[in-house]
Protein backbone atom coordinates (compact mmCIF):
# COMPACT_ATOMS: atom_id res chain seq x y z
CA UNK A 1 0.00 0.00 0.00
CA UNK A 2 1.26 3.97 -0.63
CA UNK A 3 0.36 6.84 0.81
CA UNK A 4 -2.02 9.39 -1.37
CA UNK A 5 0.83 11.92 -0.94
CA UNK A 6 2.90 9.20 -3.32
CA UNK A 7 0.37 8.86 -5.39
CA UNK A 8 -0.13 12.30 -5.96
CA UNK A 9 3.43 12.69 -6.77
CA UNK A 10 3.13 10.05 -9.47
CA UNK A 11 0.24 12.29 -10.75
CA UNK A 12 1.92 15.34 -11.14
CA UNK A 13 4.86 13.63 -12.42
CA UNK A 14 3.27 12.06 -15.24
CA UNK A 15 1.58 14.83 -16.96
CA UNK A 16 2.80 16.12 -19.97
CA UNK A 17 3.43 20.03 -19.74
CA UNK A 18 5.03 20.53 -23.02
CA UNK A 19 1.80 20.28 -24.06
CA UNK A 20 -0.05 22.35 -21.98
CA UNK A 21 -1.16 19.81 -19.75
CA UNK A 22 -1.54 21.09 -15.74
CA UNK A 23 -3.24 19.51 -12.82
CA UNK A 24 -5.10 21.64 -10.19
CA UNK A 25 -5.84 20.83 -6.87
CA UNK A 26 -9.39 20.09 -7.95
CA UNK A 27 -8.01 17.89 -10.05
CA UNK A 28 -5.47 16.22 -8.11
CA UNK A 29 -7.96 14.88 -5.60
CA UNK A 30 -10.55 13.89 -8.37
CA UNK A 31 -7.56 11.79 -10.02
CA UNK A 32 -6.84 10.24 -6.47
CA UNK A 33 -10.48 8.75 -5.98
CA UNK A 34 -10.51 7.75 -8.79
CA UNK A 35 -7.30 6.08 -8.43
CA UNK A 36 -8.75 4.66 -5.20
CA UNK A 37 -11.77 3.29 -6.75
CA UNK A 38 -10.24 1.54 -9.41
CA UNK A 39 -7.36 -0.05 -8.11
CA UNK A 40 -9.91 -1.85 -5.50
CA UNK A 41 -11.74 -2.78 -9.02
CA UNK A 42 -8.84 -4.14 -10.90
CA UNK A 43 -5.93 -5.20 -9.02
CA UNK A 44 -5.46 -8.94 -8.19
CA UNK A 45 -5.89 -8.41 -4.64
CA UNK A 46 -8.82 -5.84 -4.72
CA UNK A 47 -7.17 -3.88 -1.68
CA UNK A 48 -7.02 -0.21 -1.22
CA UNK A 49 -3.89 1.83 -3.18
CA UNK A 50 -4.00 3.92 -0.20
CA UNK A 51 -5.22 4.18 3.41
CA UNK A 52 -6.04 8.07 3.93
CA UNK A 53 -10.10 8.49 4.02
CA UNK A 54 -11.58 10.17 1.19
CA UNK A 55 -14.35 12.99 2.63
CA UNK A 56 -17.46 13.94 0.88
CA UNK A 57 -16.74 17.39 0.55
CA UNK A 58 -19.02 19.69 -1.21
CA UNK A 59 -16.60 19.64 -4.38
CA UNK A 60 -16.22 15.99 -4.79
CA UNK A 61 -14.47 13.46 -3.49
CA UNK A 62 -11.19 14.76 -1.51
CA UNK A 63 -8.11 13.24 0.55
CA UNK A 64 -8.17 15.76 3.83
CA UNK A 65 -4.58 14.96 4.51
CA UNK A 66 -3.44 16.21 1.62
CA UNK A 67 -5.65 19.68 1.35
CA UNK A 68 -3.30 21.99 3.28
CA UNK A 69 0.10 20.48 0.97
CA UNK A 70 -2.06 22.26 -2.56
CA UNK A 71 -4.77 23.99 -1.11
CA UNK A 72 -2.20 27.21 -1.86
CA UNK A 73 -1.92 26.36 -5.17
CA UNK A 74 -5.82 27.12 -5.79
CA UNK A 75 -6.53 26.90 -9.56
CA UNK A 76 -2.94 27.16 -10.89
CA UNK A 77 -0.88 24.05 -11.75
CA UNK A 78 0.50 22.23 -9.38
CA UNK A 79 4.32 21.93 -10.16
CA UNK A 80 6.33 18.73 -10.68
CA UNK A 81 7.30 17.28 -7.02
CA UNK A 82 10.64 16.88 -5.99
CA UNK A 83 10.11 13.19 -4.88
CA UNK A 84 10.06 9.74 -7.04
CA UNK A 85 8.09 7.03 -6.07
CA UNK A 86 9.04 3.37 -7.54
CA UNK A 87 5.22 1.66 -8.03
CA UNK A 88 4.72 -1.76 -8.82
CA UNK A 89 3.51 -2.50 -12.80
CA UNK A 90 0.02 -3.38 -11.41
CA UNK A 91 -0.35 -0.51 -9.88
CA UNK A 92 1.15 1.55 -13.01
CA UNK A 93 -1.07 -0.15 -15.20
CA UNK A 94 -4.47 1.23 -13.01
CA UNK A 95 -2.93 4.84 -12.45
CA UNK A 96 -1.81 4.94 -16.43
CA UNK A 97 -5.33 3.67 -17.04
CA UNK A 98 -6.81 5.94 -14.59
CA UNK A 99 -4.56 9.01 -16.47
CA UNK A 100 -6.01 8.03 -19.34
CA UNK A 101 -9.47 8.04 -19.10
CA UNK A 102 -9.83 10.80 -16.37
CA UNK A 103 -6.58 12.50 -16.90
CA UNK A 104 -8.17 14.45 -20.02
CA UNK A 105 -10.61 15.95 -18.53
CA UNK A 106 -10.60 19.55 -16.59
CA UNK A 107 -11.56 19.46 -12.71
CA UNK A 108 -14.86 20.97 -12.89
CA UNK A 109 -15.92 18.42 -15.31
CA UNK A 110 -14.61 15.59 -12.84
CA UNK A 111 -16.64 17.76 -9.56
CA UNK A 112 -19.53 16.74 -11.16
CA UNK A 113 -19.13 13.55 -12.55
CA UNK A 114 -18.40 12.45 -8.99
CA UNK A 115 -21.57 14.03 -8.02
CA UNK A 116 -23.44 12.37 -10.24
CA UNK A 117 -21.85 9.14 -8.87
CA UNK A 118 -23.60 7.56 -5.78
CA UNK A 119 -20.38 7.15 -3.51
CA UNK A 120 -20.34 10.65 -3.05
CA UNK A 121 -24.28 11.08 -3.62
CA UNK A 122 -24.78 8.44 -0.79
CA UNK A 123 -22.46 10.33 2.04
CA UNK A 124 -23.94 13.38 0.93
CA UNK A 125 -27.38 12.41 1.16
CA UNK A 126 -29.54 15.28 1.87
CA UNK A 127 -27.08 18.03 2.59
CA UNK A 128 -27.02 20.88 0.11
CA UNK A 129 -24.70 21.51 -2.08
CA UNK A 130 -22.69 24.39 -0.14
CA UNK A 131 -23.03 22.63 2.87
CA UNK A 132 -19.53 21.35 4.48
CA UNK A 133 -19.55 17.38 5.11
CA UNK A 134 -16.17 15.29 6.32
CA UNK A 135 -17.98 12.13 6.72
CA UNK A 136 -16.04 9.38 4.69
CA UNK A 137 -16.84 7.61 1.41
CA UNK A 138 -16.34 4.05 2.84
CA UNK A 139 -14.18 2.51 0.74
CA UNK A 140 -16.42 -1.09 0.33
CA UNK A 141 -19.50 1.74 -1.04
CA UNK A 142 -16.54 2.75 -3.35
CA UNK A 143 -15.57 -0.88 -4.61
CA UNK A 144 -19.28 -1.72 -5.08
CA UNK A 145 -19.85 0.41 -6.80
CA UNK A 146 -17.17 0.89 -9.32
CA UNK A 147 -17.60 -2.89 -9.77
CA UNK A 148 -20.68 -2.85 -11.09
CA UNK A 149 -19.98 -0.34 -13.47
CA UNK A 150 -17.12 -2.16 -14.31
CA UNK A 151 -19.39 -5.49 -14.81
CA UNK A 152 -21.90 -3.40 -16.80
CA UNK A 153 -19.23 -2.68 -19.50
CA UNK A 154 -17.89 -5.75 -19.67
């Protein structure tokens, strides 16, 4: 298992900014749920990638721990982090996977596509939108669900 903060380093590693391509905070913590989610899905052993809760917060899906390390960053790009981190090929294969599918996409499009997902929707219940919620997307509600959809396009 890695920490988020790893993962997130492999994140902002693997972007290509010759191109134009940036991550955002937003982003960032959109990439690692999803991340989350699918290396539960498609990994041998079905376990977590990492063990830091993700909260429901009112803009998605977001790893608490690691708010305060980009929260300064706002809506500029994140830069490239002075750390490596050595990942095993499964887990390359889901985050490469992950980069690809997600990784195109801005972070206001990923906000709401986790909101229209019911991890988030579930924890959130009734609350409003604006309203401030750290209760945790359990991470079973996260396999579930991203199994079935997984199943469905089978």
């Amino acid at each position: 298992m890695y920490t988020a903060k790893e993962i997130a380093n492999w994140f902002l590693s693997n972007i290509n900014r010759e191109v134009g391509e940036s991550i955002t905070h937003l982003k960032l913590q959109k990439l690692l749920y999803y991340a989350q989610a699918w290396h539960m899905v498609l990994t041998e052993n079905g376990k977590p990638l990492f063990c830091e809760r993700i909260e429901a917060w009112s803009h998605g899906p977001v790893v608490k721990e690691l708010y305060p390390i980009y929260a300064d960053y706002g809506f500029e790009s994140i830069p490239i982090p002075d750390e490596h981190v050595e990942l095993d090929m499964e887990t390359l294969e889901v985050l490469n996977e992950v980069m690809r599918v997600y990784g195109k996409y801005d972070a206001k499009y990923l906000e709401k596509l986790t909101h229209q997902e019911s991890p988030w929707q579930i924890v959130r219940a009734d609350l409003p939108l604006e309203a401030r919620c750290s209760d945790e997307i359990p991470k079973d509600i996260i396999k579930t669900y991203y199994s079935e959809m997984y199943e469905q396009s089978a």
